[in-house]
PDB file of N, CA and C in Angstrom:
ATOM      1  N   UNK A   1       0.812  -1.193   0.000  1.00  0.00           N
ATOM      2  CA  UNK A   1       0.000   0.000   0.000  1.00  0.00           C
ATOM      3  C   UNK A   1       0.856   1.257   0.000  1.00  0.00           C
ATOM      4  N   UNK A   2       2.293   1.197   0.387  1.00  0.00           N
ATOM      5  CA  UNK A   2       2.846   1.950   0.970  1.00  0.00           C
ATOM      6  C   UNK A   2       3.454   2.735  -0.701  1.00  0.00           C
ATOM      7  N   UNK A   3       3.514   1.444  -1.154  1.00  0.00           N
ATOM      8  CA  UNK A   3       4.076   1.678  -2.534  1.00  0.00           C
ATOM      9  C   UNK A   3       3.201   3.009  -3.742  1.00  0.00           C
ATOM     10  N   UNK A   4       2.039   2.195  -3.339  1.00  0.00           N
ATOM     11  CA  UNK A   4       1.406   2.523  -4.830  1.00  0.00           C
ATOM     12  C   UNK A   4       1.206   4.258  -4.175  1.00  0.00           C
ATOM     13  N   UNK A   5       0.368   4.457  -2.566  1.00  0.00           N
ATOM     14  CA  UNK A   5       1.216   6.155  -2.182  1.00  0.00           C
ATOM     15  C   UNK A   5       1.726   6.662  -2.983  1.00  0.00           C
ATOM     16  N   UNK A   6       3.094   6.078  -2.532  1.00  0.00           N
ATOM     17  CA  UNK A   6       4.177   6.611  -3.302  1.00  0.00           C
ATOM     18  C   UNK A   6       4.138   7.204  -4.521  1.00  0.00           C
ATOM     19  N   UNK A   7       3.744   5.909  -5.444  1.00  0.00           N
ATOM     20  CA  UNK A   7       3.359   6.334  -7.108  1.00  0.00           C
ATOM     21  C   UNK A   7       2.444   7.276  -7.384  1.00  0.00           C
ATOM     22  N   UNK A   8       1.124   6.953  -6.791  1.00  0.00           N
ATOM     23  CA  UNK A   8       0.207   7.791  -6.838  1.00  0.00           C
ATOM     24  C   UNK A   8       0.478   9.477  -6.450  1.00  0.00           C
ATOM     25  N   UNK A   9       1.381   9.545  -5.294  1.00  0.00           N
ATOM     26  CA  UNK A   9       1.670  10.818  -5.013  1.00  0.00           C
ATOM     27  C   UNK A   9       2.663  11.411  -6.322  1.00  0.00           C
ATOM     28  N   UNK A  10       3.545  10.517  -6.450  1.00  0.00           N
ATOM     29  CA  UNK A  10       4.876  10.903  -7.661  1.00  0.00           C
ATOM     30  C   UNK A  10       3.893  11.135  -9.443  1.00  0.00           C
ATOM     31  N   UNK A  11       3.307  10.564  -9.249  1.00  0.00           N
ATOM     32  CA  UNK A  11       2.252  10.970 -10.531  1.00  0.00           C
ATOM     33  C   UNK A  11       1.545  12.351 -10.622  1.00  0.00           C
ATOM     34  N   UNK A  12       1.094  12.571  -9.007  1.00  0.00           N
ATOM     35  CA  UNK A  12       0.158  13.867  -8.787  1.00  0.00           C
ATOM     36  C   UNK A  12       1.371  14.838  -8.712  1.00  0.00           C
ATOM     37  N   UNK A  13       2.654  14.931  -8.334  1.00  0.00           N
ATOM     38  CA  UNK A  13       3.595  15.545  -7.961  1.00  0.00           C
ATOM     39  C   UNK A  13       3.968  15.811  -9.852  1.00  0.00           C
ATOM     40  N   UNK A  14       4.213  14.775 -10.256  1.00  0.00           N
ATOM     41  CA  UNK A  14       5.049  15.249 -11.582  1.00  0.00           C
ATOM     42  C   UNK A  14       3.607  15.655 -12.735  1.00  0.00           C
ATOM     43  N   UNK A  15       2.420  15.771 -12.583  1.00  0.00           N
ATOM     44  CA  UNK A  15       1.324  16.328 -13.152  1.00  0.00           C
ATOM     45  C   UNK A  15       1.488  17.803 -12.444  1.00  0.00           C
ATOM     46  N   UNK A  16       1.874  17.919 -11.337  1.00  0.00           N
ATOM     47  CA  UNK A  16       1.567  19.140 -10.890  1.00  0.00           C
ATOM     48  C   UNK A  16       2.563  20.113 -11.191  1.00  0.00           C
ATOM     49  N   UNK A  17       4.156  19.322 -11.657  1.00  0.00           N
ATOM     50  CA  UNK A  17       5.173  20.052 -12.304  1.00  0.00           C
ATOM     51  C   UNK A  17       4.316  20.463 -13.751  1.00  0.00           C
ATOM     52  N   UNK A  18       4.018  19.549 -14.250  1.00  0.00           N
ATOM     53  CA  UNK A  18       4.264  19.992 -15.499  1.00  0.00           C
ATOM     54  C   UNK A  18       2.949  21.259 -15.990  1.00  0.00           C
ATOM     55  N   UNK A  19       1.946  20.688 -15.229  1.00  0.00           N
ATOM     56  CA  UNK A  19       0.773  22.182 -14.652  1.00  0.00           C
ATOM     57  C   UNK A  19       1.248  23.649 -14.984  1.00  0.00           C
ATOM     58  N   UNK A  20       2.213  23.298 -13.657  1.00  0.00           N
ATOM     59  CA  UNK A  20       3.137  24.870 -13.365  1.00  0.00           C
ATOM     60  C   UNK A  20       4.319  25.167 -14.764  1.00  0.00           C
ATOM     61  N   UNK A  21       4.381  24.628 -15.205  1.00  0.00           N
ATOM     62  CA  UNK A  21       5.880  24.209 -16.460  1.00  0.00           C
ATOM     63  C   UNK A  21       4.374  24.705 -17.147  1.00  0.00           C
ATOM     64  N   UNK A  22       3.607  24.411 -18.193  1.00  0.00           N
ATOM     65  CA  UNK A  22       2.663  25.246 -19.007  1.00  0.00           C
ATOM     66  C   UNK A  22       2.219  26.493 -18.681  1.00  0.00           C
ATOM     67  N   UNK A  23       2.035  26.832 -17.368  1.00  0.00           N
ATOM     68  CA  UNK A  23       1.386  28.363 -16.904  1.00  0.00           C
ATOM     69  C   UNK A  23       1.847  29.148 -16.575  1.00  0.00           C
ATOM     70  N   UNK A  24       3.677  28.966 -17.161  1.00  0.00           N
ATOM     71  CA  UNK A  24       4.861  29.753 -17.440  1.00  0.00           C
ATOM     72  C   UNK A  24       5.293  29.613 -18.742  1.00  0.00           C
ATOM     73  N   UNK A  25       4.963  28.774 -19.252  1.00  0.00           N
ATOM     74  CA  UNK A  25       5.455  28.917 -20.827  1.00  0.00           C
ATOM     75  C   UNK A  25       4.295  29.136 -21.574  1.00  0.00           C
ATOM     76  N   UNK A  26       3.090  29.374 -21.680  1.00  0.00           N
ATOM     77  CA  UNK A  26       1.990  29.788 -22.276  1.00  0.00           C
ATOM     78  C   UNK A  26       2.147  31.083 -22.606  1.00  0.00           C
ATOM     79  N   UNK A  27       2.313  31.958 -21.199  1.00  0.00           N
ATOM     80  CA  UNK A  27       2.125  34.015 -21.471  1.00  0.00           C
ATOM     81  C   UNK A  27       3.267  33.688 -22.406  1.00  0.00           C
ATOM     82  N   UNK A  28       4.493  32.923 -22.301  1.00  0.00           N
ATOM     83  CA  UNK A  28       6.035  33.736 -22.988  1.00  0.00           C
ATOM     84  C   UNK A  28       5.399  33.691 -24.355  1.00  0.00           C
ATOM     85  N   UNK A  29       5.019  32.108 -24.999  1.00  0.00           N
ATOM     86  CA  UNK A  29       4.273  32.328 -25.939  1.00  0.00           C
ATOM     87  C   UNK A  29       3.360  33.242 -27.027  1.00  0.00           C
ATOM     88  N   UNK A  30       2.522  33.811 -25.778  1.00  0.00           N
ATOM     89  CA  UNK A  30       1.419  34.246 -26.183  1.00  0.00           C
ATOM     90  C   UNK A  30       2.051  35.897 -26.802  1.00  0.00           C
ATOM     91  N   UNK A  31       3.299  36.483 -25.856  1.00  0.00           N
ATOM     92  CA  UNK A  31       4.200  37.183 -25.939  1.00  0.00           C
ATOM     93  C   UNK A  31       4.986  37.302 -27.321  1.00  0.00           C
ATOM     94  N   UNK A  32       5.396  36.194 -27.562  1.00  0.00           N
ATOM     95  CA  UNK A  32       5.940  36.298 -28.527  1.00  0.00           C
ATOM     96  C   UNK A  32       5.449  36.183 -30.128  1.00  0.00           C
ATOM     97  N   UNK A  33       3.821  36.273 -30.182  1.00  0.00           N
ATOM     98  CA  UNK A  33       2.700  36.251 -30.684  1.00  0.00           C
ATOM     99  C   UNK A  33       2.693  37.637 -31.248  1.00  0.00           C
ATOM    100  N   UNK A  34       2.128  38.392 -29.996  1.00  0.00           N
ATOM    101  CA  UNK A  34       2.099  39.411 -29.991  1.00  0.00           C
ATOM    102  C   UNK A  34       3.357  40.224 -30.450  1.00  0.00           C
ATOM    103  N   UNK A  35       4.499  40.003 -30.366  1.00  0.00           N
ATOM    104  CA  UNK A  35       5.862  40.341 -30.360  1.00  0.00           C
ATOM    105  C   UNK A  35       5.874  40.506 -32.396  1.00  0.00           C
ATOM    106  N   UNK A  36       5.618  39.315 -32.475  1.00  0.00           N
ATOM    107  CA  UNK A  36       5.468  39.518 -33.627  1.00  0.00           C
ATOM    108  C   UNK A  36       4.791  39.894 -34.700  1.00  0.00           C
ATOM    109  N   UNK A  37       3.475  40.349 -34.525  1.00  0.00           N
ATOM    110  CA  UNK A  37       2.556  41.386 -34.758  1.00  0.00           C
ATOM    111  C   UNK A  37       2.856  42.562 -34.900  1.00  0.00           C
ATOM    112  N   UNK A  38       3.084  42.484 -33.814  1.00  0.00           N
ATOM    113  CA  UNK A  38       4.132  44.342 -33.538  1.00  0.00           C
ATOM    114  C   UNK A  38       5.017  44.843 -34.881  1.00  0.00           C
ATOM    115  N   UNK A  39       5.865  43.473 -34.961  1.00  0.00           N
ATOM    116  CA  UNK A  39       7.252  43.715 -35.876  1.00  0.00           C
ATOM    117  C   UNK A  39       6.083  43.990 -37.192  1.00  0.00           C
ATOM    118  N   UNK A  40       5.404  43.066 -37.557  1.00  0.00           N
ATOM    119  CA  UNK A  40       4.817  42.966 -38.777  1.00  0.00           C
ATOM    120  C   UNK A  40       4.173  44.490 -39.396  1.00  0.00           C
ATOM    121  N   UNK A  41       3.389  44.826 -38.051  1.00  0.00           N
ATOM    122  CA  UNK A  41       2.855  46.507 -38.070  1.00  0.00           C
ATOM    123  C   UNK A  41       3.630  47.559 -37.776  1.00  0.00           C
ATOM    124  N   UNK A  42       5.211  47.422 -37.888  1.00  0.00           N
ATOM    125  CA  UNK A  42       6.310  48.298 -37.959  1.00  0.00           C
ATOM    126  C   UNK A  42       6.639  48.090 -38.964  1.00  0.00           C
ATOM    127  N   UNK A  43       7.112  47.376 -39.498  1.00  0.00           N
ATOM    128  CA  UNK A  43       7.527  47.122 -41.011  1.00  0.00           C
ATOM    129  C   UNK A  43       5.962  47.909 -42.074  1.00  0.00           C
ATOM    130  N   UNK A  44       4.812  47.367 -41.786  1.00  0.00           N
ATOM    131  CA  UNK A  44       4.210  48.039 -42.311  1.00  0.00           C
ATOM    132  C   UNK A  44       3.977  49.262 -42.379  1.00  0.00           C
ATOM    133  N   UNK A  45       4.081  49.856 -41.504  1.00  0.00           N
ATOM    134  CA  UNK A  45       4.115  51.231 -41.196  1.00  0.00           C
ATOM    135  C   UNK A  45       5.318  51.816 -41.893  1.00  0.00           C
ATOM    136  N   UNK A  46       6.529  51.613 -42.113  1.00  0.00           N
ATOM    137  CA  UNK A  46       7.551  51.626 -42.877  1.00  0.00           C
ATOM    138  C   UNK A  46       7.038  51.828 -44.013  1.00  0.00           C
ATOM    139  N   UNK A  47       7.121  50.748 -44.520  1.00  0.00           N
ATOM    140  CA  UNK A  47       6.694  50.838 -46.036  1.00  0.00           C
ATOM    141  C   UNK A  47       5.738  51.779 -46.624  1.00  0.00           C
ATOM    142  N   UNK A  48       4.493  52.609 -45.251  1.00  0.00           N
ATOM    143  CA  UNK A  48       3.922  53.550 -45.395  1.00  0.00           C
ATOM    144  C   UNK A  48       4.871  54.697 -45.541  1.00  0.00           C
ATOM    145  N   UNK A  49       5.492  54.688 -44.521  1.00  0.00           N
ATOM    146  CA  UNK A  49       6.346  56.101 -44.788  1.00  0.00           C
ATOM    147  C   UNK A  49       7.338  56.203 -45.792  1.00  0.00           C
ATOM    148  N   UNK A  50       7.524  55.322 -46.439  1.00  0.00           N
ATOM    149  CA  UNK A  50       8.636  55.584 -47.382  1.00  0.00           C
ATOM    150  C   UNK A  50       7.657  55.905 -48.600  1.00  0.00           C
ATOM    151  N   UNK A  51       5.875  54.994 -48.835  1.00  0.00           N
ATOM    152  CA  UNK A  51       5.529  55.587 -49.857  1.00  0.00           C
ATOM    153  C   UNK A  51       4.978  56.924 -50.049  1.00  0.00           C
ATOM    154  N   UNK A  52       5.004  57.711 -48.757  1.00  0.00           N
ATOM    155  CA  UNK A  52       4.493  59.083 -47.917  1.00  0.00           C
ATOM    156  C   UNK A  52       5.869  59.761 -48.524  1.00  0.00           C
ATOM    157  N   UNK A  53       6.739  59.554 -48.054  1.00  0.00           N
ATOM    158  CA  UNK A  53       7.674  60.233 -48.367  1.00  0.00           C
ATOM    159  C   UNK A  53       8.107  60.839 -49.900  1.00  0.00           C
ATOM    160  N   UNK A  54       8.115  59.597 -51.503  1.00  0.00           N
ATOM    161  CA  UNK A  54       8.391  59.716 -52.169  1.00  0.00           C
ATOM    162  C   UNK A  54       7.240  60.839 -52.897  1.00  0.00           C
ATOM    163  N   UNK A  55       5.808  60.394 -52.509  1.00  0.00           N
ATOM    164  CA  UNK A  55       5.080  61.531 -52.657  1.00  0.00           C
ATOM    165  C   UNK A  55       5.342  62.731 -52.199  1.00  0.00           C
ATOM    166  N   UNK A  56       5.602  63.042 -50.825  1.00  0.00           N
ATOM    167  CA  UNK A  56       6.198  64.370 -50.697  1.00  0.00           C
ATOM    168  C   UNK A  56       6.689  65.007 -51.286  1.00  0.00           C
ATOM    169  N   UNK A  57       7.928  64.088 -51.796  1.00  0.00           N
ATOM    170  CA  UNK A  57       9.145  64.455 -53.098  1.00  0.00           C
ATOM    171  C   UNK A  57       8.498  65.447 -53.761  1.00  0.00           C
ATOM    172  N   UNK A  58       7.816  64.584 -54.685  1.00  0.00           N
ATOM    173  CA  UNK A  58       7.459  64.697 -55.494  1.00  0.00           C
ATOM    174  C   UNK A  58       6.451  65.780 -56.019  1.00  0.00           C
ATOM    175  N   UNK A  59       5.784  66.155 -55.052  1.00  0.00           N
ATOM    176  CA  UNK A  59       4.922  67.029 -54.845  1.00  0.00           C
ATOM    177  C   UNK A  59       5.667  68.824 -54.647  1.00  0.00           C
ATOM    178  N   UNK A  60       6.509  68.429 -53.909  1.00  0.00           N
ATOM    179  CA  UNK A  60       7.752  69.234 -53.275  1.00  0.00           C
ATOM    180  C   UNK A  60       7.939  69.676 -54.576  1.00  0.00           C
ATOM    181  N   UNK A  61       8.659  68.754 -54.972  1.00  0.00           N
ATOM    182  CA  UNK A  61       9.557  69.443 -56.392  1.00  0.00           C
ATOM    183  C   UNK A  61       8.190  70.020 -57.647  1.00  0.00           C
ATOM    184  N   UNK A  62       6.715  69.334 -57.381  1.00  0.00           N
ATOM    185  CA  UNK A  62       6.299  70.299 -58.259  1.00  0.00           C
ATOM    186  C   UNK A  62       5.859  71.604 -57.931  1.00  0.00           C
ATOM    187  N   UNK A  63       5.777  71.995 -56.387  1.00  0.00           N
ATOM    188  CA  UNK A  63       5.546  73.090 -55.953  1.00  0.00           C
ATOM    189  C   UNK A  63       6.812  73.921 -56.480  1.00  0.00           C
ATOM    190  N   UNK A  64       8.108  73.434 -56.191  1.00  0.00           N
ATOM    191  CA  UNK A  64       8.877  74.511 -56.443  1.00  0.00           C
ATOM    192  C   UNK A  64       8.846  75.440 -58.507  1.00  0.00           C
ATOM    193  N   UNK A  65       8.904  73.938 -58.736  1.00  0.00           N
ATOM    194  CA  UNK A  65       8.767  74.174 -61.080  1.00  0.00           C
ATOM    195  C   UNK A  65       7.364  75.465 -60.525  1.00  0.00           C
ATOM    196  N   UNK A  66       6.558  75.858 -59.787  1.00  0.00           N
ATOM    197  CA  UNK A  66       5.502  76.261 -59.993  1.00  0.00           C
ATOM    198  C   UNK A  66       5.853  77.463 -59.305  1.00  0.00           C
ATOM    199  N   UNK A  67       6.498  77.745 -57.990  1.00  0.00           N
ATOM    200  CA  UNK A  67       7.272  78.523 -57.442  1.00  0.00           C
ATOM    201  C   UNK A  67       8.117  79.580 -58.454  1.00  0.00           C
ATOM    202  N   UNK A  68       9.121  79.017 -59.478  1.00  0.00           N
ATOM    203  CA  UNK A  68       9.785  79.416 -60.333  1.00  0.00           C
ATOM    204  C   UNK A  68       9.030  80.028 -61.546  1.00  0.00           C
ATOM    205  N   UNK A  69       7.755  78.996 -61.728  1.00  0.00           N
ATOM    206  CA  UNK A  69       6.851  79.906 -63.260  1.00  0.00           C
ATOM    207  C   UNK A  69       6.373  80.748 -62.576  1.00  0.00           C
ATOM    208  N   UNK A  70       6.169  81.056 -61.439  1.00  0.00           N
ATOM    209  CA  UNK A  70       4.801  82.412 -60.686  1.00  0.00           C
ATOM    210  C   UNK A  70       5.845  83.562 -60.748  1.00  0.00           C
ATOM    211  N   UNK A  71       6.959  83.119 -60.555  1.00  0.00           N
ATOM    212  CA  UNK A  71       8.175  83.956 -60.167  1.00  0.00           C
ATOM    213  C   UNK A  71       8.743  85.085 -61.491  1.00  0.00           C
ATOM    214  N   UNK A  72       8.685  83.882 -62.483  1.00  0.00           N
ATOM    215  CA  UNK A  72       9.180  84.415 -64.106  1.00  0.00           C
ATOM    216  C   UNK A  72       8.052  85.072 -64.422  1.00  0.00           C
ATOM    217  N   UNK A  73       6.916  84.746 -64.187  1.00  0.00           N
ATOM    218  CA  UNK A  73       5.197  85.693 -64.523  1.00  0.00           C
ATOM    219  C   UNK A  73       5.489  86.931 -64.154  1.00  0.00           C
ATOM    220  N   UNK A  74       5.858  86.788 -62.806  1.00  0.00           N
ATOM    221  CA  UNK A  74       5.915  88.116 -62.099  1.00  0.00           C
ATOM    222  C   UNK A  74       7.082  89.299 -62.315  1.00  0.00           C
ATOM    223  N   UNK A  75       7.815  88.711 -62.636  1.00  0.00           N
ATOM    224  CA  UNK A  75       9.096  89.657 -62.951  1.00  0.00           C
ATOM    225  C   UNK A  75       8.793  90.100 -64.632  1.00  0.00           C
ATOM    226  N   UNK A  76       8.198  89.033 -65.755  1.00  0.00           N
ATOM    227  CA  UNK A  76       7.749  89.744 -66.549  1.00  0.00           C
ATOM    228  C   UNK A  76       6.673  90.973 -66.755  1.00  0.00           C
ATOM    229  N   UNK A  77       5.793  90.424 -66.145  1.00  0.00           N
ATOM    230  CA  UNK A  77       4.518  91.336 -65.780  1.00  0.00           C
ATOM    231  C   UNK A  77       5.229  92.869 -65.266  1.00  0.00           C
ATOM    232  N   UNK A  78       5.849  92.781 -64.131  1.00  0.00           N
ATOM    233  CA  UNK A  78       6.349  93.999 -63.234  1.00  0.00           C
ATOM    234  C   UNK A  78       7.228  94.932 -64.200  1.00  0.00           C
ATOM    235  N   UNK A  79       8.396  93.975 -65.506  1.00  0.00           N
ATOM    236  CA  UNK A  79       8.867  94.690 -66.448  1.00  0.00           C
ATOM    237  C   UNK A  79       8.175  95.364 -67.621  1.00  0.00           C
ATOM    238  N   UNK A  80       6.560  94.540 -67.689  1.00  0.00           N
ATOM    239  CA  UNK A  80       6.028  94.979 -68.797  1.00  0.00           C
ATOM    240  C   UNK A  80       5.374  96.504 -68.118  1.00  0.00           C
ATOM    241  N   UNK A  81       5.120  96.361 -67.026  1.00  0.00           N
ATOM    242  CA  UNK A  81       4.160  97.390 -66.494  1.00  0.00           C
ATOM    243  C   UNK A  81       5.284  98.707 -66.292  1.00  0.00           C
ATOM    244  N   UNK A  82       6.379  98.489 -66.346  1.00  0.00           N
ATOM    245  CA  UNK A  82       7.284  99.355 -65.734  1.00  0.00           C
ATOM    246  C   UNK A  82       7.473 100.250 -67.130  1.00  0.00           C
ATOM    247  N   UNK A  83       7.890  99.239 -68.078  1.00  0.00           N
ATOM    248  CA  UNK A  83       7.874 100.073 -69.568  1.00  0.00           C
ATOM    249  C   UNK A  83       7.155 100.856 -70.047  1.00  0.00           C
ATOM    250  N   UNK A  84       5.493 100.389 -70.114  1.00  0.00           N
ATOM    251  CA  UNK A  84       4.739 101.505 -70.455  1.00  0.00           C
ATOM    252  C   UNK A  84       4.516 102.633 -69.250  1.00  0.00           C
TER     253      UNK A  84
END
């Protein structure tokens, strides 16, 4: 009788390790789930800003071509008006 105790306890004992051994390695898991989500919606976000950016460029540089024609308008205009 003394025996099977024994077993019976060493069974409930090493069920009860391994209990505690899952309800520490589950959150790390669940962590590293999440962990990687994160990365996925940084990288995405990236790839937003770089296609944000090239538009900027781009936009940038046509403000300025437009900057420069308002500029040449105006200095003609101001010479034509000055002549007569």
């Amino acid at each position: 009788m003394q025996v099977i105790g024994w077993v019976v306890t060493s069974v409930i004992t090493l069920g009860a390790f391994i209990a505690v051994i899952t309800k520490f390695t589950q959150p790390i898991n669940d962590l590293r789930i999440v962990i990687q989500k994160l990365n996925d919606s940084i990288d995405n976000m990236k790839k937003d800003y770089e296609s944000h950016e090239k538009r900027i460029t781009k936009h940038g540089e046509e403000i300025d071509e437009i900057k420069r024609t308002v500029h040449g308008i105006t200095t003609k205009m101001e010479m034509y008006h000055n002549i007569k």
